[in-house]
Protein backbone atom coordinates (compact mmCIF):
# COMPACT_ATOMS: atom_id res chain seq x y z
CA UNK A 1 141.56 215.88 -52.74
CA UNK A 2 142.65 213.56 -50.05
CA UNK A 3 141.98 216.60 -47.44
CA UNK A 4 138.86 216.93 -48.51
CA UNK A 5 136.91 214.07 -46.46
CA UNK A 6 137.83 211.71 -43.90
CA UNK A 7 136.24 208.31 -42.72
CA UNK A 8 135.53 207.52 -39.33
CA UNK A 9 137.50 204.56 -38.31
CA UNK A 10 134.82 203.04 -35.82
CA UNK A 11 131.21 204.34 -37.81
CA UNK A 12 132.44 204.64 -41.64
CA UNK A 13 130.37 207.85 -41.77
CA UNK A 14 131.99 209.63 -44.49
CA UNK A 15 133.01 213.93 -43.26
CA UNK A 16 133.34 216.74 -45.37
CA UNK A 17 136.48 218.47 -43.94
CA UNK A 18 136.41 222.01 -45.51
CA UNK A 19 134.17 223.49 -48.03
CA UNK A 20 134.29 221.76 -51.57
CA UNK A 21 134.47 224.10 -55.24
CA UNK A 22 133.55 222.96 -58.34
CA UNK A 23 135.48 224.64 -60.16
CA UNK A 24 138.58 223.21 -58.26
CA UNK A 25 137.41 219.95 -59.02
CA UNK A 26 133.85 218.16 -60.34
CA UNK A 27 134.46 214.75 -58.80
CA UNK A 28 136.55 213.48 -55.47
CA UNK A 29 137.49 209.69 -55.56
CA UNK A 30 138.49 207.54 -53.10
CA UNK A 31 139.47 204.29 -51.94
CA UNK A 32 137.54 203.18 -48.42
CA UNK A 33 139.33 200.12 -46.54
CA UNK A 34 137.27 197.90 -43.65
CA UNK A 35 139.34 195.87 -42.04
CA UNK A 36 138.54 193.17 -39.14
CA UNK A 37 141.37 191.07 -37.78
CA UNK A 38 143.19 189.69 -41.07
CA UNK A 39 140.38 190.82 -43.67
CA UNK A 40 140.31 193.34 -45.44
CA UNK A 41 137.65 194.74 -48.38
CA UNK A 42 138.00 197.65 -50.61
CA UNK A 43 135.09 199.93 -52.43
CA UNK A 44 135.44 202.89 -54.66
CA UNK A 45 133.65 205.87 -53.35
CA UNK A 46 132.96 208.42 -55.94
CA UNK A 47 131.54 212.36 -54.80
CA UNK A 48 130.11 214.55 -57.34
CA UNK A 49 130.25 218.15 -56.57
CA UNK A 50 127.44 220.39 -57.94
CA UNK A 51 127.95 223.97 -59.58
CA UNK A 52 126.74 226.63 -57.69
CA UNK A 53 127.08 230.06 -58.37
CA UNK A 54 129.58 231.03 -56.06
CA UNK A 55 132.00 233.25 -58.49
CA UNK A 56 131.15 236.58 -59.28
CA UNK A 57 132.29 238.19 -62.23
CA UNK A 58 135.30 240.48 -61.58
CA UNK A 59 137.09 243.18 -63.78
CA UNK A 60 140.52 242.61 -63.46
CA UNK A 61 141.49 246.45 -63.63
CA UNK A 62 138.39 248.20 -62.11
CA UNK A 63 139.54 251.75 -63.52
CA UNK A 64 140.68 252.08 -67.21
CA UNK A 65 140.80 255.55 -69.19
CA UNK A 66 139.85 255.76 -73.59
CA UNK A 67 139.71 258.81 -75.54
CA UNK A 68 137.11 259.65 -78.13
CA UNK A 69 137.57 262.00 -81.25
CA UNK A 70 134.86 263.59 -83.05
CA UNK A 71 135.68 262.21 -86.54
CA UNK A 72 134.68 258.88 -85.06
CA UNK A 73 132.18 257.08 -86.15
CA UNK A 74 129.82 254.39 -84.25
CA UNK A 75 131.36 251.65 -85.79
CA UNK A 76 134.80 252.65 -83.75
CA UNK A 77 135.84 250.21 -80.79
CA UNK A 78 136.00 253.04 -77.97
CA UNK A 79 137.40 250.83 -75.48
CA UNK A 80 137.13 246.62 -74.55
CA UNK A 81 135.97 245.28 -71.11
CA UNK A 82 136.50 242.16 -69.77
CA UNK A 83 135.40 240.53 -66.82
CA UNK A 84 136.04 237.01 -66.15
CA UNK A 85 134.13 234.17 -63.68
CA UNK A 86 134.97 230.96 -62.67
CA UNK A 87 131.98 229.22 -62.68
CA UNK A 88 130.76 227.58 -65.61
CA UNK A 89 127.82 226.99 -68.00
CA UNK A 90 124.89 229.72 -67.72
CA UNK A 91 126.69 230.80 -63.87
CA UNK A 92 129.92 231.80 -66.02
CA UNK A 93 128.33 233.60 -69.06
CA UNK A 94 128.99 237.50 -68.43
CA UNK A 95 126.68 240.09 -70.00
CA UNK A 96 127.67 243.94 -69.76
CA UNK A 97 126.19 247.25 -69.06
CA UNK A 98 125.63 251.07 -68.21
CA UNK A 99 124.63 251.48 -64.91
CA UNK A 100 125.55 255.21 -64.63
CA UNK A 101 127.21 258.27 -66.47
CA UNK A 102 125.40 257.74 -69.67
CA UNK A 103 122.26 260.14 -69.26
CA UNK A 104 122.77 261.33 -72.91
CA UNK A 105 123.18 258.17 -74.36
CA UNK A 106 125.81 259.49 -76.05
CA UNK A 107 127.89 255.67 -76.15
CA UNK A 108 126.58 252.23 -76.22
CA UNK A 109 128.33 248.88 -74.77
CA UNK A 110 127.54 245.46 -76.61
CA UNK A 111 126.07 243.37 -73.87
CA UNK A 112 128.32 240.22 -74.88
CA UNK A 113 131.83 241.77 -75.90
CA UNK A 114 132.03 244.30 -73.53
CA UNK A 115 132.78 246.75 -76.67
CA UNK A 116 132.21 250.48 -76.37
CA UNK A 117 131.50 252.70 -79.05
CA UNK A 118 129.74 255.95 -79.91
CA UNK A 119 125.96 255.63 -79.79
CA UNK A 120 125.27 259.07 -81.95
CA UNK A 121 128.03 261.67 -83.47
CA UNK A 122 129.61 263.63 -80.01
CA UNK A 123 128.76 267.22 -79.08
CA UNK A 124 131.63 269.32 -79.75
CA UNK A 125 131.90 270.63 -76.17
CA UNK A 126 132.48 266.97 -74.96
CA UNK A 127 135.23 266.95 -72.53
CA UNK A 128 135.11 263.90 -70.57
CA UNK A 129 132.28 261.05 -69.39
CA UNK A 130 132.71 258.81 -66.71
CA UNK A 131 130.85 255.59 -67.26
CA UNK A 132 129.67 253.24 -64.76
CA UNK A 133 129.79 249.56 -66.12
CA UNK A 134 128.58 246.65 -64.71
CA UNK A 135 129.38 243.13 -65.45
CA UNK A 136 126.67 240.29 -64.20
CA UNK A 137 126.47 236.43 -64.56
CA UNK A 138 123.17 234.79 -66.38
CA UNK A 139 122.58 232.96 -62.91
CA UNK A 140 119.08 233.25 -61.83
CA UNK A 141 120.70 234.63 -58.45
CA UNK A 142 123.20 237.04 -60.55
CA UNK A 143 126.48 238.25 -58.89
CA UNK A 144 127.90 241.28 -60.14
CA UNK A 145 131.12 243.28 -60.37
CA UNK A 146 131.31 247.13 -61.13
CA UNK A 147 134.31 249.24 -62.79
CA UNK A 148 134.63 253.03 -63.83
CA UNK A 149 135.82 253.71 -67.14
CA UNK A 150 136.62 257.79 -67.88
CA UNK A 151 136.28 258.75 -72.24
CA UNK A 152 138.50 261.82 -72.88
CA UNK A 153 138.16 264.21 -76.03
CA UNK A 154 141.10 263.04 -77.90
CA UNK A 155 142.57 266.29 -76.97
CA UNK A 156 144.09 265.34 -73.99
CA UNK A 157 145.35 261.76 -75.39
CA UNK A 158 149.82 262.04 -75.74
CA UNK A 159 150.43 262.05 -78.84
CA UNK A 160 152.24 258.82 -78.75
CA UNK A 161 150.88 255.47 -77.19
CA UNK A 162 151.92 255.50 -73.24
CA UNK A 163 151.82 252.77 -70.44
CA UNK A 164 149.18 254.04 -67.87
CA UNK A 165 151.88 252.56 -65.40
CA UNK A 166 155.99 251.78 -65.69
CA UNK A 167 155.46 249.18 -63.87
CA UNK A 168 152.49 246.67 -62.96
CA UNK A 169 152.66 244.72 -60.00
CA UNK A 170 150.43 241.77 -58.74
CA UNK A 171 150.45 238.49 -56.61
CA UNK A 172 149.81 235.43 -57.90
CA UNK A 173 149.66 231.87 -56.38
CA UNK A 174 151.95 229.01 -57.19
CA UNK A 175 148.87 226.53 -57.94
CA UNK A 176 147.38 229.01 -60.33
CA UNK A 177 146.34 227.46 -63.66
CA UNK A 178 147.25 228.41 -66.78
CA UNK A 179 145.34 230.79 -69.24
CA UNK A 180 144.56 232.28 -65.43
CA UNK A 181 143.63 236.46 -65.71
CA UNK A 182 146.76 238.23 -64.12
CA UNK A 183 145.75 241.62 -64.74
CA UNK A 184 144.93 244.20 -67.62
CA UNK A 185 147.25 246.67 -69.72
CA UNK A 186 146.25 250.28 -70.03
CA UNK A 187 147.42 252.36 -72.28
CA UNK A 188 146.50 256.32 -72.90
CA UNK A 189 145.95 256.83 -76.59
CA UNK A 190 143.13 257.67 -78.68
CA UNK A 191 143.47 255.00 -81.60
CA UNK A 192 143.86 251.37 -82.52
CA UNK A 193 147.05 249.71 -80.39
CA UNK A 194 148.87 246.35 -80.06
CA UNK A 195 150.38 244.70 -77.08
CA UNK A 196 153.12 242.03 -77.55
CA UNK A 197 155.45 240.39 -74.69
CA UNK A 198 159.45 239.60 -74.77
CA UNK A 199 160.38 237.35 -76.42
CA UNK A 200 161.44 235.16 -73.92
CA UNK A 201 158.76 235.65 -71.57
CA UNK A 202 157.54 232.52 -70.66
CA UNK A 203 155.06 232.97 -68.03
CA UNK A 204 152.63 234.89 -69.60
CA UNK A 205 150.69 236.02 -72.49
CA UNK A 206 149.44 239.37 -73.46
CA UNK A 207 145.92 239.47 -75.86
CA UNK A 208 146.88 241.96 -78.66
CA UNK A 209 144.30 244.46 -78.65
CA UNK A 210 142.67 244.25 -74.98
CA UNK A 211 146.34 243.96 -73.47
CA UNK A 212 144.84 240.99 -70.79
CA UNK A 213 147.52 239.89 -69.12
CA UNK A 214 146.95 235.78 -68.71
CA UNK A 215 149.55 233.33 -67.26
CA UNK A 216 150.89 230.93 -69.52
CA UNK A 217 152.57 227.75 -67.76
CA UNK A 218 152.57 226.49 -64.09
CA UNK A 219 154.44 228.14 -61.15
CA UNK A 220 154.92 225.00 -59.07
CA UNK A 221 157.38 223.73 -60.02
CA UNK A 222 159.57 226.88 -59.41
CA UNK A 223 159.97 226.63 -55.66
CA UNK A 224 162.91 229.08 -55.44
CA UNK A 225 161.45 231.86 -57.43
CA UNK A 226 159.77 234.47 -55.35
CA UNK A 227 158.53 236.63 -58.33
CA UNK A 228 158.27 236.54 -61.78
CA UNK A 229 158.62 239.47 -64.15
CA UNK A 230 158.36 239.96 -67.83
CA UNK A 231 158.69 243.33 -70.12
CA UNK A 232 155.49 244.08 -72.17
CA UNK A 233 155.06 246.25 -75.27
CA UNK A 234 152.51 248.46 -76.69
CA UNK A 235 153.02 249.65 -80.61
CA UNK A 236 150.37 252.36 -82.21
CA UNK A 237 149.50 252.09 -86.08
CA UNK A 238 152.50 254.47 -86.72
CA UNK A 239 154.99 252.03 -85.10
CA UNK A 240 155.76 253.92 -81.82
CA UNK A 241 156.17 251.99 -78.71
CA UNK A 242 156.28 251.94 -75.17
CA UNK A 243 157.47 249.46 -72.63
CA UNK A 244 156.58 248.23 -68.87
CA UNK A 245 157.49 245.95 -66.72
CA UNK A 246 154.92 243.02 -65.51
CA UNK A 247 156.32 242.02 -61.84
CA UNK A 248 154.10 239.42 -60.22
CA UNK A 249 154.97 237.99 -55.93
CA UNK A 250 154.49 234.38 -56.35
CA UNK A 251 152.52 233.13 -53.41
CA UNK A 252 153.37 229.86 -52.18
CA UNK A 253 149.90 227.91 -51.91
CA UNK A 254 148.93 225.10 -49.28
CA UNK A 255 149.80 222.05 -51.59
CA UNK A 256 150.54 219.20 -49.36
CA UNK A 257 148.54 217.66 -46.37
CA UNK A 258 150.45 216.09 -43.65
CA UNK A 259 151.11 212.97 -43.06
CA UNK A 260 151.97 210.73 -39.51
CA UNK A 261 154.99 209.06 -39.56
CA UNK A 262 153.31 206.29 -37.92
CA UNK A 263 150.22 205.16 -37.71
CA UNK A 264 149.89 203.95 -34.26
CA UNK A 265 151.92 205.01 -31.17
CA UNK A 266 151.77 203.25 -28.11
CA UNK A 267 152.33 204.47 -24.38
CA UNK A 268 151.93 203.97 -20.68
CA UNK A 269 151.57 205.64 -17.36
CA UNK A 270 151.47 204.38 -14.32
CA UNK A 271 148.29 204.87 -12.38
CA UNK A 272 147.74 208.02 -9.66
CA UNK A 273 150.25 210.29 -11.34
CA UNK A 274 149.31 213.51 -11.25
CA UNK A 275 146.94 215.98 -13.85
CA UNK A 276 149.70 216.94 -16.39
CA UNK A 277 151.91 214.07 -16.49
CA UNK A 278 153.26 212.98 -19.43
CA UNK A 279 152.67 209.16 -21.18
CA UNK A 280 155.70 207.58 -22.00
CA UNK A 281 156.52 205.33 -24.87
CA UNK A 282 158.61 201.81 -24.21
CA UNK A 283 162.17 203.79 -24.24
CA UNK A 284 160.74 205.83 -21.39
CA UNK A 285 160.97 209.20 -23.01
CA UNK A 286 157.90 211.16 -23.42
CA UNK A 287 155.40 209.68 -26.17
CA UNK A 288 155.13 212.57 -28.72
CA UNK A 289 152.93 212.26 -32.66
CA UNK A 290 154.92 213.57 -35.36
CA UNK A 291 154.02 214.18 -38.80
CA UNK A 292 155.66 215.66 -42.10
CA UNK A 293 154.47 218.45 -45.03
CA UNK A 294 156.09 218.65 -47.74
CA UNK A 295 155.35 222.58 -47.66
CA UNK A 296 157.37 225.02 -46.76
CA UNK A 297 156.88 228.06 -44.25
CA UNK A 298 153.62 228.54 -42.58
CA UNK A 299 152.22 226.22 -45.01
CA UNK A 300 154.55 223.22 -43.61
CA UNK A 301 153.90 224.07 -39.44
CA UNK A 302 152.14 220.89 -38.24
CA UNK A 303 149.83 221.07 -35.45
CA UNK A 304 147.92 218.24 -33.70
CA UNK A 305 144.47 217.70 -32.15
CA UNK A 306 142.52 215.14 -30.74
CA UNK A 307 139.31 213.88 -32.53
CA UNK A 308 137.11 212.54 -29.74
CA UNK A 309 135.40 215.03 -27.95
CA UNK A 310 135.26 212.52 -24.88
CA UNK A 311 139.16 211.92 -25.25
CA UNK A 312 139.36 215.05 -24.61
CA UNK A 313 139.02 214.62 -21.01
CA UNK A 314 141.05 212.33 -20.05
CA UNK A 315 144.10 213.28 -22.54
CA UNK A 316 145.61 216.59 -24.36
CA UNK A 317 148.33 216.83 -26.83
CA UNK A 318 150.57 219.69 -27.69
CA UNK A 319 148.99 221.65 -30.12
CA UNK A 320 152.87 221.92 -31.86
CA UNK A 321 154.66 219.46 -30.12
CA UNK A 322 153.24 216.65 -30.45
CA UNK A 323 153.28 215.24 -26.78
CA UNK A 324 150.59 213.58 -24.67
CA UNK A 325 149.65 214.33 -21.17
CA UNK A 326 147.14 213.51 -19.16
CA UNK A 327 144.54 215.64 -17.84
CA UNK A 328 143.01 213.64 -15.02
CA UNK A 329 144.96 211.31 -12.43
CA UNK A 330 144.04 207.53 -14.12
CA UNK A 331 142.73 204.73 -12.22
CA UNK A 332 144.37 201.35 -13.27
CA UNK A 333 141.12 199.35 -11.37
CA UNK A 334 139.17 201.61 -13.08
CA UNK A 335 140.19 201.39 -16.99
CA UNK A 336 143.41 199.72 -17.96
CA UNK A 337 143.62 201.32 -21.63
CA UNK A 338 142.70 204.23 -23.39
CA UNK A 339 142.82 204.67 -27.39
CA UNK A 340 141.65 207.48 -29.10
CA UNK A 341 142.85 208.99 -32.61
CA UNK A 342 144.71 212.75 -33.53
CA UNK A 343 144.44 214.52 -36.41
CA UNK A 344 147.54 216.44 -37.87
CA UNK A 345 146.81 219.81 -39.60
CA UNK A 346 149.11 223.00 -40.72
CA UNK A 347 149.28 226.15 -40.64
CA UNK A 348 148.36 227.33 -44.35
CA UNK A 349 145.42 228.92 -45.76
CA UNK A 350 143.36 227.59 -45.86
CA UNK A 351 144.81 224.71 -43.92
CA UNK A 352 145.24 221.19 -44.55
CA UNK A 353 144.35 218.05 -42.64
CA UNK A 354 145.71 214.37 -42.06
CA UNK A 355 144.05 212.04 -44.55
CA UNK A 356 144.07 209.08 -41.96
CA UNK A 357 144.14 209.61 -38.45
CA UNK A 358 146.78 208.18 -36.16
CA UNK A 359 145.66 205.74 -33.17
CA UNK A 360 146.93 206.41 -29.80
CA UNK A 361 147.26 203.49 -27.44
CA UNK A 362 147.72 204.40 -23.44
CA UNK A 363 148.01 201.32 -21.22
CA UNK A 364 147.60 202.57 -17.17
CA UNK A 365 150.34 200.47 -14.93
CA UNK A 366 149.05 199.25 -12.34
CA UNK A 367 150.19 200.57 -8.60
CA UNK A 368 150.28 198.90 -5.50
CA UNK A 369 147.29 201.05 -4.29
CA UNK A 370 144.62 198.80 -2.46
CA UNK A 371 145.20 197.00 0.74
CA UNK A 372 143.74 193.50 0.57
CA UNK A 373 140.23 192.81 2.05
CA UNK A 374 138.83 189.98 3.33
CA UNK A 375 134.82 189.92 3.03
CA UNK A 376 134.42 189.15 7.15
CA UNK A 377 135.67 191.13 10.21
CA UNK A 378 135.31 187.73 12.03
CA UNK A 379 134.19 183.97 11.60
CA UNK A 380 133.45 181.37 13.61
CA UNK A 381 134.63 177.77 13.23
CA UNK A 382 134.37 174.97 15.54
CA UNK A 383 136.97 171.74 16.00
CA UNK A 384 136.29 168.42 16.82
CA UNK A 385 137.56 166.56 19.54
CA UNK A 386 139.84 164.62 19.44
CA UNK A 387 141.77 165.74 16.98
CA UNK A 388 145.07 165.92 15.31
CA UNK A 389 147.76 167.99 13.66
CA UNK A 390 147.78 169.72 10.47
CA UNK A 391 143.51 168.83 10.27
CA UNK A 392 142.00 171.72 8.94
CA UNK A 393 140.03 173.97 10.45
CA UNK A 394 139.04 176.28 8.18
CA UNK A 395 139.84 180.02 6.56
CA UNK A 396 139.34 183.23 4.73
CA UNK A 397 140.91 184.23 1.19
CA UNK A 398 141.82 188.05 0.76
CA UNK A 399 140.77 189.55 -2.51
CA UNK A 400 143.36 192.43 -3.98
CA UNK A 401 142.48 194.44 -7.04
CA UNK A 402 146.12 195.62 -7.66
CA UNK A 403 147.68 193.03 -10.03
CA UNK A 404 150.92 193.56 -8.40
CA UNK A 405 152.38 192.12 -5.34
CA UNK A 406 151.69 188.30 -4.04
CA UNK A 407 149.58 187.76 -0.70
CA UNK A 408 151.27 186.17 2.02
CA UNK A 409 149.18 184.79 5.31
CA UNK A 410 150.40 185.13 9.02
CA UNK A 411 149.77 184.72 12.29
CA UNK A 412 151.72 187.01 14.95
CA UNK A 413 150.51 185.35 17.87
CA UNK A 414 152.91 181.94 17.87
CA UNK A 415 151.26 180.81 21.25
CA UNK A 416 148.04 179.70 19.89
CA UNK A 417 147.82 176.30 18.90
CA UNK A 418 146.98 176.91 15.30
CA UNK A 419 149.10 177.72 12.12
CA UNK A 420 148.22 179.49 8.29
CA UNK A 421 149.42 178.04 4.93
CA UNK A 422 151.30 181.87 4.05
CA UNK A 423 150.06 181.17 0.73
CA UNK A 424 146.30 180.01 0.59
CA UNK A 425 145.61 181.45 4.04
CA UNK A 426 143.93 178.05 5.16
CA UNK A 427 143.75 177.55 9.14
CA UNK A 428 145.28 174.14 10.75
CA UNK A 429 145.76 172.64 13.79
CA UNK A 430 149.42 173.00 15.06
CA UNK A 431 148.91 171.44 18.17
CA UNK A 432 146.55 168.67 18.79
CA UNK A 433 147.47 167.79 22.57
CA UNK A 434 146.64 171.29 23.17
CA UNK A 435 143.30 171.75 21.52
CA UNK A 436 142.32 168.16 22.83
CA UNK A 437 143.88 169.56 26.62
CA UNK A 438 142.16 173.17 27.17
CA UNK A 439 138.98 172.49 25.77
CA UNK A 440 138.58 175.60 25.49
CA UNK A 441 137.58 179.19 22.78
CA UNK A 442 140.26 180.56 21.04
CA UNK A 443 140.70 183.84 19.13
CA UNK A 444 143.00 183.76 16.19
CA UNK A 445 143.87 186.87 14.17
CA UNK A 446 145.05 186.45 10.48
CA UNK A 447 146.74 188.34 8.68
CA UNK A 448 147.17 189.22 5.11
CA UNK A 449 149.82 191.66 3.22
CA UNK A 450 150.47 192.11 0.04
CA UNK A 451 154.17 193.51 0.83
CA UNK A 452 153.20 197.36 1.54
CA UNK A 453 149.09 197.03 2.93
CA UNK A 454 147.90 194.49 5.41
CA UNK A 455 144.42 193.66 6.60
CA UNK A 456 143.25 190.78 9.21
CA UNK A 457 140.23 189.45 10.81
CA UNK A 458 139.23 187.53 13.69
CA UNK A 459 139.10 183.74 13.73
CA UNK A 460 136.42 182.57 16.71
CA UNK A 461 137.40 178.71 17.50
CA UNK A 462 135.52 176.40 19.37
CA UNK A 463 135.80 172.97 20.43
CA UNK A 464 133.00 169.80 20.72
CA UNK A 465 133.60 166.52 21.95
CA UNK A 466 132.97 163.64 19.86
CA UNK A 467 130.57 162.33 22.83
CA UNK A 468 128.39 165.10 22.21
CA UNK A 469 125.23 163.53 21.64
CA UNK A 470 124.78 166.18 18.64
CA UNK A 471 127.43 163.94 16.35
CA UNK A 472 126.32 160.84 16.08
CA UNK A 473 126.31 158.58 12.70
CA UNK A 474 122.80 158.05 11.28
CA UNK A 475 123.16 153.84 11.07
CA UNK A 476 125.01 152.03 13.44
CA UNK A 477 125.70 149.52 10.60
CA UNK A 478 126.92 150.23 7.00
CA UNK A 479 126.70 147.78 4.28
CA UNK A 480 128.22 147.56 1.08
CA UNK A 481 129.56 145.17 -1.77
CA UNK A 482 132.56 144.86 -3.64
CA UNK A 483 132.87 143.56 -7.19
């Protein structure tokens, strides 16, 4: 049942994956995990499934032939019909009847056996009546299966019991339970008759006087049989007999779900690569999901898909592969990880899906893609005379979003009397006797480069002279005490 519904990791709302049948089974159980960090908790989660009346009633052999004699009486079985459904309590319980063929009443089915038998002596001149019988549940929304069945005047029955068929073929799945309906025996006879199976026919059994064929053990665990046959008998009250052959195709069924091999796969790709690119796990070989089913054929082909519709987007993976490629170039400044979860499914009918999910971890390498920037063109600073060497004067810092690459600071033009620390980008004076000299504006440009982009701006100096009646100290006397 562990196909049957799925938690989602991040919500815990509980989905129904495919349609759910009663009569496959009443109750699913389950055992949810939450985890966070090193917790974990566990809770049993129970689903009962309600019948509905979803199975109709079916004839197994919707054609069957019986002869009729006009020494018989109305206590003579004529023929026995049998329809079977799935469903169970008043949606299972099969009542029978004459829908057609019958406008002279001459026969008469009981409702709950399916037994036909003469309703009133037959007319001499009978030759042959096709009946139409019908076969309907007791649900109050009754489903319904039809079937023919032709009475001949005894006159045209062989004289000995004969197989309708010499050989009955059918297909059968390997998950079929026992006790199952295979098919029906038909024999052309006017009389009572007896069906009986080899004796070392192990897959099925035979009823004795219906001939319904039902099967007997389990096919799954023979995985290298394609069919299974058996030889079937049919003896009249005077002990003659004929034989057929019962050949049934066994039908491999859609056991197993698959399964991920792991759990979680992590990759990366480096930012700006083109739509189509493919995410590559830490050996640097394509990163590619694989999971295993137990089936075999078309039942075992595992195909992946991606659960999050938003995902979707950004990623794809090969349906049968397995790989991951992008689908839209990634921006490392934009989002530096992506996670999203597959789901594995195959190829059977109906097809089965991954109980758990696997988690898909992308982490987007950064590129050296952005120049720095400094947040002003130009600014202006102003020195104060006199002054001295290495006093600082002032200075931008360039911001880079890459997270690659260290800045370094420069100044091209080595005439100017100033210098840049190459690593914080502050301004100092280089020489004093100069500034002190000229007395006079100075445009510095800085740069910046982060090894393949540069960027600069303008540094305005100016010079004031300690004289300047603009700097002056507030006291001309400061006072203090020491303890």
């Amino acid at each position: 049942m562990e196909d049957k519904i799925r938690v989602e990791p991040s919500s815990g709302n509980v989905i129904v994956m495919e349609p759910l049948d009663f009569e496959t089974a009443r109750r699913i159980r389950a055992v949810v995990q939450v985890q966070q960090a090193n917790m974990k908790s566990f809770a049993t989660f129970l689903v009962n499934i309600n019948d509905e009346n979803d199975n109709s009633p079916y004839f197994v052999d919707h054609t069957l032939w019986a002869f009729v004699d006009q020494n018989d009486s109305t206590d003579d079985v004529l023929a026995t019909l049998t329809a079977f459904d799935k469903d169970s309590g008043e949606n299972g319980i099969v009542t029978y009847s004459i829908i057609s063929g019958n406008e002279e009443s001459l026969f008469k089915i009981d409702d709950h056996s399916g037994e036909v038998r003469l309703a009133h002596p037959l007319n001499p001149d009978h030759v042959v009546s096709i009946l139409r019988i019908r076969a309907s549940d007791s649900a109050a929304n009754s489903l319904k299966d039809e079937m023919t069945l032709h009475i001949q005047s005894s006159a045209f029955a062989p004289e000995t019991a004969k197989f309708e068929k010499k050989i009955y073929q059918t297909t059968i799945h390997d998950s079929t339970r026992p006790g199952t309906p295979v098919l029906v025996l038909n024999v052309l006879h006017h009389g009572t008759v007896s069906y009986k199976l080899e004796p070392n026919c192990s897959f099925f059994e035979v009823h004795t006087l219906s001939g319904a064929v039902h099967l007997a053990s389990w096919l799954t665990k023979e995985k290298h049989r394609k069919s299974i046959e058996c030889i079937a008998f049919v003896e009249n009250n005077d002990g003659e007999q004929d034989m057929t052959k019962i050949v049934a195709k066994i039908i491999r069924t859609n056991q197993h779900s698959p399964i991920f091999r792991k759990q979680v796969y992590r990759g990366f790709i480096r930012e700006n690569m083109p739509p189509g690119s493919s995410v590559l796990s830490k050996n640097q070989l394509p990163l590619v999901v694989s999971a295993t089913d137990e089936d075999s054929g078309s039942n075992g082909l595992v195909g992946y898909r991606i659960l999050s519709a938003g995902d979707e987007e950004m990623f794809v993976v090969d349906q049968f592969s397995g790989a991951i490629r992008t689908q839209k170039t990634l921006d490392f400044e934009t989002r530096k990880e992506y996670s999203f979860y597959l789901q594995a499914f195959d190829l059977g009918q109906p097809p089965r899906r991954s109980l758990l999910p696997s988690l898909v971890v992308v982490t987007v390498i950064d590129d050296n893609d952005e120049p720095p920037r400094f947040s002003s063109e130009s600014i202006d600073v102003s020195v104060l005379l006199p002054t001295a060497n290495d006093v600082l004067i002032g200075g931008q810092t360039a911001i880079d979003v890459d997270s690659i690459g260290s800045l370094r600071y420069f100044i091209k033009d080595q005439t100017v009397p100033y210098y840049v620390d190459s690593k914080t980008g502050n301004v100092f004076v280089k020489n004093a006797k100069l500034v002190t000299n000229e007395k006079k504006k100075c445009n510095v440009e800085i740069f910046v480069t982060d090894g393949k982009h540069s960027a600069s701006y303008t540094m305005r100096v100016s010079t004031s002279s300690a004289e300047n009646p603009k700097f002056r100290f507030r006291k001309q006397e400061y006072h203090a005490k020491c303890h």
